[in-house]
N, C-alpha and C. Protein backbone atom coordinates (compact mmCIF):
# COMPACT_ATOMS: atom_id res chain seq x y z
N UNK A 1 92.37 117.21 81.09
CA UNK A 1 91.90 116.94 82.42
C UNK A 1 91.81 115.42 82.58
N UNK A 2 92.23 114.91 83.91
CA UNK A 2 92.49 113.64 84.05
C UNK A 2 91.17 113.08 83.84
N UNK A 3 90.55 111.56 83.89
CA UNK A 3 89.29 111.12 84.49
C UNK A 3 89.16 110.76 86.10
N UNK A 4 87.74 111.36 86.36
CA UNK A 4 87.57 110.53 87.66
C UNK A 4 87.42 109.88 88.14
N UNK A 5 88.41 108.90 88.99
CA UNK A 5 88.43 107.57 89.33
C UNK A 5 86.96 107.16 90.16
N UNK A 6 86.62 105.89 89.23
CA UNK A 6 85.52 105.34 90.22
C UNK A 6 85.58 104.90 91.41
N UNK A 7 84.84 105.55 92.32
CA UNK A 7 84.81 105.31 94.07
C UNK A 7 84.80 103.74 94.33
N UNK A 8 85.93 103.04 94.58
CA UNK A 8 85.71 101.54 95.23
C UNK A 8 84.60 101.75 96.00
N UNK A 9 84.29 100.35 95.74
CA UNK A 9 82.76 99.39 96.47
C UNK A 9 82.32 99.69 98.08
N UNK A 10 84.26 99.13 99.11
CA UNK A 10 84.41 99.57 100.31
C UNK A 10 84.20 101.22 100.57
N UNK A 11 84.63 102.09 99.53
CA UNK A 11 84.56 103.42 99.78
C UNK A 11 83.00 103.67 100.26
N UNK A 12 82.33 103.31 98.97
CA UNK A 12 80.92 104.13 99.10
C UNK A 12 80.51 103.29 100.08
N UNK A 13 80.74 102.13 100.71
CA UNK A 13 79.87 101.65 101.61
C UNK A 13 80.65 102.47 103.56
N UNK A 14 81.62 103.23 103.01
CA UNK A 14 82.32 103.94 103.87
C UNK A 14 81.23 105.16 104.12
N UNK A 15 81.29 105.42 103.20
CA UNK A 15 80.68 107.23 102.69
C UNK A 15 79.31 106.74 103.49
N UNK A 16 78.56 105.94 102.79
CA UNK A 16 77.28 105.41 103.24
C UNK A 16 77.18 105.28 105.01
N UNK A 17 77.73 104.37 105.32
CA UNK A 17 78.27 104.12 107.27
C UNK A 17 77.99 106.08 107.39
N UNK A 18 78.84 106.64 107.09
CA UNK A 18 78.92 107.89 107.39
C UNK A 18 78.00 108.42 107.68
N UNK A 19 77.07 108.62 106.68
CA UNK A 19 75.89 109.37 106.49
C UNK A 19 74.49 109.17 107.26
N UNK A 20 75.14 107.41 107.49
CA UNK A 20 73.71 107.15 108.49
C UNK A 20 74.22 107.28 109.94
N UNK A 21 75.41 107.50 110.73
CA UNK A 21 75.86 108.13 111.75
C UNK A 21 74.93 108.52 112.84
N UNK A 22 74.97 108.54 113.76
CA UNK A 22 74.13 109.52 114.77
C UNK A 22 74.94 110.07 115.44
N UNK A 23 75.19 111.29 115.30
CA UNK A 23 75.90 112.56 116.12
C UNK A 23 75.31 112.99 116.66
N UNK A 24 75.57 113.93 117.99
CA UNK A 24 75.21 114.50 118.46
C UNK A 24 74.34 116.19 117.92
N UNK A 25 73.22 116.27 118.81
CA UNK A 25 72.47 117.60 118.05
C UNK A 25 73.21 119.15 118.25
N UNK A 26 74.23 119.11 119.12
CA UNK A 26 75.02 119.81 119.13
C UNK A 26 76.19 120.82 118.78
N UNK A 27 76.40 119.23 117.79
CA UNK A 27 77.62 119.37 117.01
C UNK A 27 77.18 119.76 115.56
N UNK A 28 77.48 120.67 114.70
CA UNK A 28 77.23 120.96 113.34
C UNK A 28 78.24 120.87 112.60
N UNK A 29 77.88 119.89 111.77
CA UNK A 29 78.91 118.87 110.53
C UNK A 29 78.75 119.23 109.18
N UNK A 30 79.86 119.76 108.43
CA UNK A 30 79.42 120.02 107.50
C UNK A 30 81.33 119.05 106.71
N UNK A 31 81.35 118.85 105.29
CA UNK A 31 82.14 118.37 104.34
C UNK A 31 82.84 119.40 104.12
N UNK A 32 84.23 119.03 104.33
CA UNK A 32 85.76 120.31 104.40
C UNK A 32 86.44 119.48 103.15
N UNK A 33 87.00 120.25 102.33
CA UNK A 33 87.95 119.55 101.55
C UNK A 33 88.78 118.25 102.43
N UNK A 34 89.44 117.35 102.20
CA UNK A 34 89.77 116.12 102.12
C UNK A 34 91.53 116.42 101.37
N UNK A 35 92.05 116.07 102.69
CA UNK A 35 93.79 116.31 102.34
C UNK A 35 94.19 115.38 101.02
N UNK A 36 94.60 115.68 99.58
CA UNK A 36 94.76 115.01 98.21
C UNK A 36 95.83 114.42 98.41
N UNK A 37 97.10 114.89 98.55
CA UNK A 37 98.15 113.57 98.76
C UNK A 37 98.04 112.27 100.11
N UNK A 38 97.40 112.52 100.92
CA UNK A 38 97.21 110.93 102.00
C UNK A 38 97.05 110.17 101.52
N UNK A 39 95.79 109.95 100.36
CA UNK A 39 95.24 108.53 100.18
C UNK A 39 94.50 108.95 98.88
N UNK A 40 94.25 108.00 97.86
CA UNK A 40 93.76 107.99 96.73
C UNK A 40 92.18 108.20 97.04
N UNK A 41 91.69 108.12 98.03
CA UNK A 41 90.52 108.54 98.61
C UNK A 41 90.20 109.17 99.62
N UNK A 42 89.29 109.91 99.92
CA UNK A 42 89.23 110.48 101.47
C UNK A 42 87.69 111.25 100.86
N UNK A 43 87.51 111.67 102.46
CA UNK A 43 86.19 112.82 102.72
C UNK A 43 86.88 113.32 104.09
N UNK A 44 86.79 114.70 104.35
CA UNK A 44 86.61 114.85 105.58
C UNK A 44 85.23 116.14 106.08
N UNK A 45 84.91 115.77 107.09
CA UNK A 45 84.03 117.04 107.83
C UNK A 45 84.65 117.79 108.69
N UNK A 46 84.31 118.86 108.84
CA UNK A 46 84.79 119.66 109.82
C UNK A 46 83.44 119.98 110.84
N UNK A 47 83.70 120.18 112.25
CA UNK A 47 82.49 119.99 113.15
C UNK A 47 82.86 121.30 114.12
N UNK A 48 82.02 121.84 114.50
CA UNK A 48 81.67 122.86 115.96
C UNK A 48 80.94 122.51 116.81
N UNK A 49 81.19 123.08 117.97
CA UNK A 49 80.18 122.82 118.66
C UNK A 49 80.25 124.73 119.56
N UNK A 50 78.54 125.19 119.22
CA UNK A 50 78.44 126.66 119.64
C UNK A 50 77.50 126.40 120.61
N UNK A 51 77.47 127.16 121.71
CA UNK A 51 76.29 127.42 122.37
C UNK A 51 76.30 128.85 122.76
N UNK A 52 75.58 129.60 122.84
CA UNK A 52 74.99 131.05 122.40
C UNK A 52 76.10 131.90 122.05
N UNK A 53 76.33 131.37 120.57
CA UNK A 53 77.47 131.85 119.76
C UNK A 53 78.21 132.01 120.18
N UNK A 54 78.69 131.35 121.15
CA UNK A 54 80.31 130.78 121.49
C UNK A 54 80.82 129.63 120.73
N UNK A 55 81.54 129.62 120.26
CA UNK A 55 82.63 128.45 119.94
C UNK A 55 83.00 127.51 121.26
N UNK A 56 82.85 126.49 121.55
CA UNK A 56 83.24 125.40 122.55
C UNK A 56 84.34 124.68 122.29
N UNK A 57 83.60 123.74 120.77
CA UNK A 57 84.89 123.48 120.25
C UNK A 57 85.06 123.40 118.88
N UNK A 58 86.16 122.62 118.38
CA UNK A 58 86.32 122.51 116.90
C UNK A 58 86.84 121.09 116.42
N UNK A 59 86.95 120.97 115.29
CA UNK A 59 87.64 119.54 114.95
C UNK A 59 87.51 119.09 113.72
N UNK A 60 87.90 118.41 113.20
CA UNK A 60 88.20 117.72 111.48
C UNK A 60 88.25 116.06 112.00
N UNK A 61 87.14 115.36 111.41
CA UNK A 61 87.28 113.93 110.75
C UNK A 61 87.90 113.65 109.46
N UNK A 62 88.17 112.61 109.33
CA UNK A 62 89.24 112.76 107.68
C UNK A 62 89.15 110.95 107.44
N UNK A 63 88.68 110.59 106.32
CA UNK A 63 88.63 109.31 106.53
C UNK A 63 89.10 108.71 105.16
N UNK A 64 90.32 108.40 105.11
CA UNK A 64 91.05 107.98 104.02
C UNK A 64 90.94 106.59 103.76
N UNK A 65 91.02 106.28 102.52
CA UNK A 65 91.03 105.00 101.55
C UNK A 65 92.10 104.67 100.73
N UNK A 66 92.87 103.84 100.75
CA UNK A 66 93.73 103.09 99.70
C UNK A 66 93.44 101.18 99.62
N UNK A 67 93.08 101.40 98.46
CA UNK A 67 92.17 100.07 97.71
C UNK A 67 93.57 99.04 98.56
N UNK A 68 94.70 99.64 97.68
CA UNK A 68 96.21 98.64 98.01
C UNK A 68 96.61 98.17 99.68
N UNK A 69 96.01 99.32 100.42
CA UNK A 69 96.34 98.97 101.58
C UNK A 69 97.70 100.01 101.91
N UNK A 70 97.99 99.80 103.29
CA UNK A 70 98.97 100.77 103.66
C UNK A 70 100.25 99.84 104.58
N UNK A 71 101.03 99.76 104.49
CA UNK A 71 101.99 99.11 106.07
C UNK A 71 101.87 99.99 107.38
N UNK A 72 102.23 101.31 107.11
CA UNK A 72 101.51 101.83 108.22
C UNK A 72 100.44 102.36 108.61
N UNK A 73 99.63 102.23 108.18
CA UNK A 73 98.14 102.10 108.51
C UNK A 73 97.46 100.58 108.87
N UNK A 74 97.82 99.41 108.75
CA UNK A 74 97.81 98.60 108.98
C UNK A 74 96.12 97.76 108.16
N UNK A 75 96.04 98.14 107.24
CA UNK A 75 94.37 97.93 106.58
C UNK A 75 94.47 99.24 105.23
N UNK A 76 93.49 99.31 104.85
CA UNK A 76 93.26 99.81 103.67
C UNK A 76 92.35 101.31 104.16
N UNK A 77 92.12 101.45 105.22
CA UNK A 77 91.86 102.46 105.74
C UNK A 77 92.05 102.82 106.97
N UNK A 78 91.94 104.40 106.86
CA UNK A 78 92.88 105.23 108.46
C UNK A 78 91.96 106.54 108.54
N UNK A 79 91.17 106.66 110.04
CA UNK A 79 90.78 107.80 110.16
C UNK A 79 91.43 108.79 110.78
N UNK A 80 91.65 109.72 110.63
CA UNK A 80 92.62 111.03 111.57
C UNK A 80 91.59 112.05 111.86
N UNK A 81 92.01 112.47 113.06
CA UNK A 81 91.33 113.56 113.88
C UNK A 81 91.86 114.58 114.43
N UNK A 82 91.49 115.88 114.61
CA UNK A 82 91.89 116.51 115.44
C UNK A 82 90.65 117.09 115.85
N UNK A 83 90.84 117.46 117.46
CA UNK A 83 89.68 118.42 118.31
C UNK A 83 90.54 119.51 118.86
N UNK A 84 89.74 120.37 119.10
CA UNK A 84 90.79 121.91 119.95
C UNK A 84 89.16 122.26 120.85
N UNK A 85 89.41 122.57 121.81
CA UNK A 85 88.64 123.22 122.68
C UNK A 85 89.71 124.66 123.94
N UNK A 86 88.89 125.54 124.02
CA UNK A 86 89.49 126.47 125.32
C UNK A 86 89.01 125.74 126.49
N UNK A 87 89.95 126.10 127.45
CA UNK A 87 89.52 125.49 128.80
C UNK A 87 89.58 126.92 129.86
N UNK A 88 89.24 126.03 131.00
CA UNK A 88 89.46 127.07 132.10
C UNK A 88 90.71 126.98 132.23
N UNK A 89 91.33 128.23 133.30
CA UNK A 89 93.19 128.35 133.16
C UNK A 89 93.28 127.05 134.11
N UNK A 90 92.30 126.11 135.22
CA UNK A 90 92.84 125.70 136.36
C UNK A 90 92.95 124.51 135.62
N UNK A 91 92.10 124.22 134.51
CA UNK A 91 91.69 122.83 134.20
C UNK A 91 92.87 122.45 133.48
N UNK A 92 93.34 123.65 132.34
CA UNK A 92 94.47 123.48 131.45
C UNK A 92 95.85 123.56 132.54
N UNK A 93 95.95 123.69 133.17
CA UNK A 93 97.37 123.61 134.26
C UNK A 93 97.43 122.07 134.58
N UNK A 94 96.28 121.14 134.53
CA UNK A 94 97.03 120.15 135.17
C UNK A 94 97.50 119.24 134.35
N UNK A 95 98.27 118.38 135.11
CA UNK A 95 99.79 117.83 134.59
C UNK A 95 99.24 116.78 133.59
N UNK A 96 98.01 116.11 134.08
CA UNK A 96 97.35 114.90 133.81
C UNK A 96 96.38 115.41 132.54
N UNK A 97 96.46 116.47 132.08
CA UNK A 97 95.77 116.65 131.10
C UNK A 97 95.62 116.26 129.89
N UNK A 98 96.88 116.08 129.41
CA UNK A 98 96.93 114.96 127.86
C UNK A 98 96.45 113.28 128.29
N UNK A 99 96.79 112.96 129.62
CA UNK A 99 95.90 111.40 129.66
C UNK A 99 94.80 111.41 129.76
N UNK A 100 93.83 112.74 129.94
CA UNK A 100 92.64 112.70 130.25
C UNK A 100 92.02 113.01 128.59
N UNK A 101 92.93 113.37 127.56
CA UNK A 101 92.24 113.67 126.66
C UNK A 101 92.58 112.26 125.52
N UNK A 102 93.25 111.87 125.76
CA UNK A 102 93.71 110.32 124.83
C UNK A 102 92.62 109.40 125.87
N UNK A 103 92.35 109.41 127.33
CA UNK A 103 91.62 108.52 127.56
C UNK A 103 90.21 108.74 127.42
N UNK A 104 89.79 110.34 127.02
CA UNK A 104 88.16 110.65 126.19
C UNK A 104 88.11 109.77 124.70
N UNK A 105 89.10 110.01 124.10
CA UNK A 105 89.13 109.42 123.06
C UNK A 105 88.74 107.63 122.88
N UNK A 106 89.59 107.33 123.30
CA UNK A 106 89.58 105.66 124.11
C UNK A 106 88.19 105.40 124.00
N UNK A 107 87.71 105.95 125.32
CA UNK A 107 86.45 105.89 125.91
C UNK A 107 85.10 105.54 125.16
N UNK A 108 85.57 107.25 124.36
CA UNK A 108 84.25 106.94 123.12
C UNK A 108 84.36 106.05 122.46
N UNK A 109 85.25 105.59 121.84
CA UNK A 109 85.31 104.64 120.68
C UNK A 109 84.66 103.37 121.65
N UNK A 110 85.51 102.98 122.94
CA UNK A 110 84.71 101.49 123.77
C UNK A 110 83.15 101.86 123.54
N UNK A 111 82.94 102.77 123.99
CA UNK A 111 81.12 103.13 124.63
C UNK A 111 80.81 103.33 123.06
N UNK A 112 80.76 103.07 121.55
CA UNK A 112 79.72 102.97 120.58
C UNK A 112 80.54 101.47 119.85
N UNK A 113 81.34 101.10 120.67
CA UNK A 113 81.52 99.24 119.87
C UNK A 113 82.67 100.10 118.70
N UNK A 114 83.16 100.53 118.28
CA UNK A 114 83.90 100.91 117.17
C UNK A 114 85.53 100.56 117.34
N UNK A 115 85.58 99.25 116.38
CA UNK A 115 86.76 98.61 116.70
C UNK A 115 87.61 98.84 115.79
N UNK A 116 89.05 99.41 116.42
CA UNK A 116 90.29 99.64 116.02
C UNK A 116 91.75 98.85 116.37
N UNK A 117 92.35 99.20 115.37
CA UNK A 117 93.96 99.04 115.79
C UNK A 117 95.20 100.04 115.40
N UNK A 118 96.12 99.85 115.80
CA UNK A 118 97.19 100.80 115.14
C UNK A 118 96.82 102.28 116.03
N UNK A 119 96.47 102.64 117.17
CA UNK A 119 95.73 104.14 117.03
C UNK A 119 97.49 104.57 117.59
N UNK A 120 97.42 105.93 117.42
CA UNK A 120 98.46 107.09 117.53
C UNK A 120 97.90 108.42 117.67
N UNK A 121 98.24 109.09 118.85
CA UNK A 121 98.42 110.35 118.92
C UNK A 121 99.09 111.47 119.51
N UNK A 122 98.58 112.93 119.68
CA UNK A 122 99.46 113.75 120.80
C UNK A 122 98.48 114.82 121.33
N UNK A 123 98.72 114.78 122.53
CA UNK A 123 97.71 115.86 122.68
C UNK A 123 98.58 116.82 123.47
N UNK A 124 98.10 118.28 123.16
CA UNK A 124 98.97 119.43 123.16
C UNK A 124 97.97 120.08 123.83
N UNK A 125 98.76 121.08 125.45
CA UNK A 125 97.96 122.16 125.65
C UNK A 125 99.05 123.89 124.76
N UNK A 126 98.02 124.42 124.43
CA UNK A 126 99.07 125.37 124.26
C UNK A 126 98.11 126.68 125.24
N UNK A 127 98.73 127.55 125.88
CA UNK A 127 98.66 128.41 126.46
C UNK A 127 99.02 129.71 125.45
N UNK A 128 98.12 130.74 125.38
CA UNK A 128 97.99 132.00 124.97
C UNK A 128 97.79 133.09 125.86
N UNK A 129 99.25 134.09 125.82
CA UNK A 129 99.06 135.25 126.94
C UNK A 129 99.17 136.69 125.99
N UNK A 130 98.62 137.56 126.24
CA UNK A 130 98.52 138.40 125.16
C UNK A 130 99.69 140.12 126.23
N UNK A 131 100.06 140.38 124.94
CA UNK A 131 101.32 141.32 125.32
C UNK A 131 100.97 143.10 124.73
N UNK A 132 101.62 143.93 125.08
CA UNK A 132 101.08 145.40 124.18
C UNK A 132 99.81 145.48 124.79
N UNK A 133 99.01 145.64 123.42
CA UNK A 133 97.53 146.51 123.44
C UNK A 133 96.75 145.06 123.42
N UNK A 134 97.31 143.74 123.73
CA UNK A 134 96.73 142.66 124.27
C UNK A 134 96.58 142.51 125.66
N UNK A 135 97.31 143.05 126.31
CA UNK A 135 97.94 142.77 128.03
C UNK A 135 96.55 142.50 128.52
N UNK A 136 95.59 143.27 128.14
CA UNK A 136 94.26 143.20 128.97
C UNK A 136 93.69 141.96 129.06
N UNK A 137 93.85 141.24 127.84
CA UNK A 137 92.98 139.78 127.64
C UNK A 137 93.68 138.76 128.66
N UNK A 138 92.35 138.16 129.02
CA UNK A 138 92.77 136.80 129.96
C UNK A 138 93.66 135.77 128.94
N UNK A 139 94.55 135.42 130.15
CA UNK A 139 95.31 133.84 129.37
C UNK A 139 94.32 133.08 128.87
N UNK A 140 94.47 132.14 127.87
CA UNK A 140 93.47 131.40 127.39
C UNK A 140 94.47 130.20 127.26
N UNK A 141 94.07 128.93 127.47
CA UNK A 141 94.85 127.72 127.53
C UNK A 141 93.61 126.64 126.38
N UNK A 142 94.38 126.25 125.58
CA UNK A 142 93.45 125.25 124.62
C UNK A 142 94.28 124.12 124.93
N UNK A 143 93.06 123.05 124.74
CA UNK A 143 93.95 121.42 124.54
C UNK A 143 93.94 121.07 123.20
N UNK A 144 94.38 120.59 122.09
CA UNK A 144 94.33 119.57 121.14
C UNK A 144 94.76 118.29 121.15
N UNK A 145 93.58 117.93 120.18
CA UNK A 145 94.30 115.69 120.63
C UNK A 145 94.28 116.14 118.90
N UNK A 146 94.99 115.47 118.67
CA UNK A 146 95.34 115.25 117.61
C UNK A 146 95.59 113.29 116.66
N UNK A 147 94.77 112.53 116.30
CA UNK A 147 94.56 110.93 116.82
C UNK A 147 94.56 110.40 115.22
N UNK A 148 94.76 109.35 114.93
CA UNK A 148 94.26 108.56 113.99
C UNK A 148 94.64 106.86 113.99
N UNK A 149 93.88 106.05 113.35
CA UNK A 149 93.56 104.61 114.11
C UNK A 149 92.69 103.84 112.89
N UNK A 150 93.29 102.66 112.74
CA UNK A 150 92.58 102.02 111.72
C UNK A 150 91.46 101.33 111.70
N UNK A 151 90.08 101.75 111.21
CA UNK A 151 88.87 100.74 111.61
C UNK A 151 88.89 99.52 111.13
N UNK A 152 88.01 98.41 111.67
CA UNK A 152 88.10 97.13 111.10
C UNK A 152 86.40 97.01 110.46
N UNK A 153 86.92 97.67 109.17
CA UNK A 153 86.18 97.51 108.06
C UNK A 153 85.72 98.55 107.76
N UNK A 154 84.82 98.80 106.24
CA UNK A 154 84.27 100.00 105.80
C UNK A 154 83.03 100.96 106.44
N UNK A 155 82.34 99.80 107.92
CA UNK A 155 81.38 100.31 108.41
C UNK A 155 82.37 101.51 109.49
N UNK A 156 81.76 102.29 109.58
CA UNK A 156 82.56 103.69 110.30
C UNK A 156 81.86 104.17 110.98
N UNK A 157 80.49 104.27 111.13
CA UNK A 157 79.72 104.90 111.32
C UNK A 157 79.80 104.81 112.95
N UNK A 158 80.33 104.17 113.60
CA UNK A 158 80.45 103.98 114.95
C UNK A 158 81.44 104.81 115.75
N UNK A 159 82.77 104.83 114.79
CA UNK A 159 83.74 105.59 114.57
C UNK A 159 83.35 107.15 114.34
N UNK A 160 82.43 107.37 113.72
CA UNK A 160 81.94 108.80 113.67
C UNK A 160 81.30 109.23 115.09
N UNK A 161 80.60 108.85 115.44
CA UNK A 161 79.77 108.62 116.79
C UNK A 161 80.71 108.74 117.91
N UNK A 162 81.34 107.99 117.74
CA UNK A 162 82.49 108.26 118.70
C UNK A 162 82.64 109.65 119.04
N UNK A 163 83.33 109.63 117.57
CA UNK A 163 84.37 111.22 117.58
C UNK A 163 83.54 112.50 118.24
N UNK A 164 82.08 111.93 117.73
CA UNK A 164 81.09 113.12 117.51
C UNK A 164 80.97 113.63 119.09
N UNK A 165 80.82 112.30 119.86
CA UNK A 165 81.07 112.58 121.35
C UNK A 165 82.16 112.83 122.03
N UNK A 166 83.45 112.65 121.23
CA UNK A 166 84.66 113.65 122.18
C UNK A 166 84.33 114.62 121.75
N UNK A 167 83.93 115.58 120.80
CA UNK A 167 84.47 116.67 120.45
C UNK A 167 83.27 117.17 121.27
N UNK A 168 82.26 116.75 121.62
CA UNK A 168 81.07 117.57 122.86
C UNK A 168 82.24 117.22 124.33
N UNK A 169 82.54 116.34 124.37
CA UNK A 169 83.07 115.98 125.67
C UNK A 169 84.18 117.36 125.78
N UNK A 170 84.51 117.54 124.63
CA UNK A 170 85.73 118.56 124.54
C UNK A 170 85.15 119.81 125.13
N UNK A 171 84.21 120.16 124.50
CA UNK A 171 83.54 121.35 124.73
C UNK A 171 82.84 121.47 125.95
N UNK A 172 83.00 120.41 126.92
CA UNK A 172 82.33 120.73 128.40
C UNK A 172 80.79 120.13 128.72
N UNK A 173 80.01 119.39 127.38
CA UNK A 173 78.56 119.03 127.68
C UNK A 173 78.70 117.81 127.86
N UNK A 174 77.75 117.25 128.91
CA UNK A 174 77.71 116.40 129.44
C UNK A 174 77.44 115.03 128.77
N UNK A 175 77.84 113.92 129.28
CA UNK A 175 77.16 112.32 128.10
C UNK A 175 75.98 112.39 128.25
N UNK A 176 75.58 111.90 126.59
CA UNK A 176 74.15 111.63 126.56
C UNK A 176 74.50 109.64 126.79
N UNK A 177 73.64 109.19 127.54
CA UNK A 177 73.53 107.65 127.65
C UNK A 177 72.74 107.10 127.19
N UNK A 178 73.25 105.97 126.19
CA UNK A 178 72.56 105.52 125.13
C UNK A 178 70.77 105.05 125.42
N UNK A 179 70.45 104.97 124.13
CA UNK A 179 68.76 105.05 124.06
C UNK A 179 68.10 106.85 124.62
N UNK A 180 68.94 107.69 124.51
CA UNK A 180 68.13 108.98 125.22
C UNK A 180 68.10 109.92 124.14
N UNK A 181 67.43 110.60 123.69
CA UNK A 181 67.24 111.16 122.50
C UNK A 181 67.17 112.70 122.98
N UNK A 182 68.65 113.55 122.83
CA UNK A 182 68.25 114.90 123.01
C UNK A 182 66.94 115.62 121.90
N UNK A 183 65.93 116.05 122.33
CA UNK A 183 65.09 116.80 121.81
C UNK A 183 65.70 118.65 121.90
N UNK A 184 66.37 119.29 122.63
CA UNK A 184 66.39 120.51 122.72
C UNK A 184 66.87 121.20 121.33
N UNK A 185 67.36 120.71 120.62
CA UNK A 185 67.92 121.16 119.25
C UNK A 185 67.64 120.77 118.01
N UNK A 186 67.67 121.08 116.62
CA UNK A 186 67.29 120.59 115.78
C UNK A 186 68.06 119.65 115.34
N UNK A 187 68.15 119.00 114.55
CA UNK A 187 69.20 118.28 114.26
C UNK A 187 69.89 118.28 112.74
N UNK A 188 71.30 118.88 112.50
CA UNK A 188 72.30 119.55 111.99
C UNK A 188 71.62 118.74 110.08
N UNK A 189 72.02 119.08 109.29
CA UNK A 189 71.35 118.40 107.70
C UNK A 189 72.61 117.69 107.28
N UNK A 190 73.22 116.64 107.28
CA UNK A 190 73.92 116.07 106.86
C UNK A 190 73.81 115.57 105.05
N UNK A 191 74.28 116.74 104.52
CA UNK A 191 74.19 116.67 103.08
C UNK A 191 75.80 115.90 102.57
N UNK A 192 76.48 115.55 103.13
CA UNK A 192 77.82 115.30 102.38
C UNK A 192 77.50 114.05 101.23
């Protein structure tokens, strides 16, 4: 069995940014395996957001490390994302729908200061119509953004915050504006 490489300095002060985060009380975060060939380092979480055991939405943070640096990543670290939410059929029909979900993205990152470069993504509606002994079920139309973007530096934690608020934005709940402290929920145990 190989040994385990010691976590660079930038990492744990990555991991650390992470952990002190403020997400939303909405969203429940828990540590998903971490894709092994990307980067000689990574963590990722996987997040929901339920309200009376509905699913709203879904999504994966993924926050990779290479000590060496990357050319296309442009820095020594790259976060990637994806969110999926269902929509209504009228909302998912319109044309303008992938600019509205790259410009949620945008958005959040301006509104918590979390500075990037390099970002890339795609956002996809896919439409589901069910056929046979499905025929009965309503069409269901989902969006996915699918994003990743290089932070400038190991602090992230702003970058989490961000995300934490598209993936509510995804799911239909409204902005919380800074300094306001939702009380209605508990707030999720961030053990990673």
């Amino acid at each position: 069995m190989s040994p385990i490489p010691q976590l660079p300095i930038d990492f744990q002060s990555a991991l650390a940014s992470l952990r002190a985060a403020r997400t939303r009380p909405e969203l429940s975060l828990a540590e998903v395996p971490a894709p092994a060939r990307l980067a000689p380092f990574g963590v990722a979480l996987g997040a929901e957001v339920m309200v009376d055991g509905e699913e709203l939405a879904t999504g994966r943070f993924i926050l990779l490390h290479d000590p060496h640096g990357s050319d296309l990543w442009d820095g020594t670290f790259r976060i990637v994302t994806y969110v999926r939410a269902q929509l209504e059929a009228d909302m998912g029909n319109d044309a303008l729908l992938a600019n509205v979900a790259w410009a949620w993205l945008v958005e959040a990152l301006e509104e918590e200061g979390a500075r990037y470069r390099s970002a890339g993504g795609t956002a996809t509606r896919v439409l589901s119509e069910g056929f046979g002994t499905l025929a009965s079920r309503p069409d269901a139309i989902d969006i996915e953004l699918r994003a990743s973007w290089t932070p400038e530096g190991p602090d992230v934690s702003a970058h989490l915050q961000a995300w934490s608020n598209l993936v509510c934005t995804f799911a239909g709940l409204p902005p919380v504006p800074h300094g306001v402290t939702l009380l209605s929920q508990r707030r999720p145990n961030h053990g990673w």
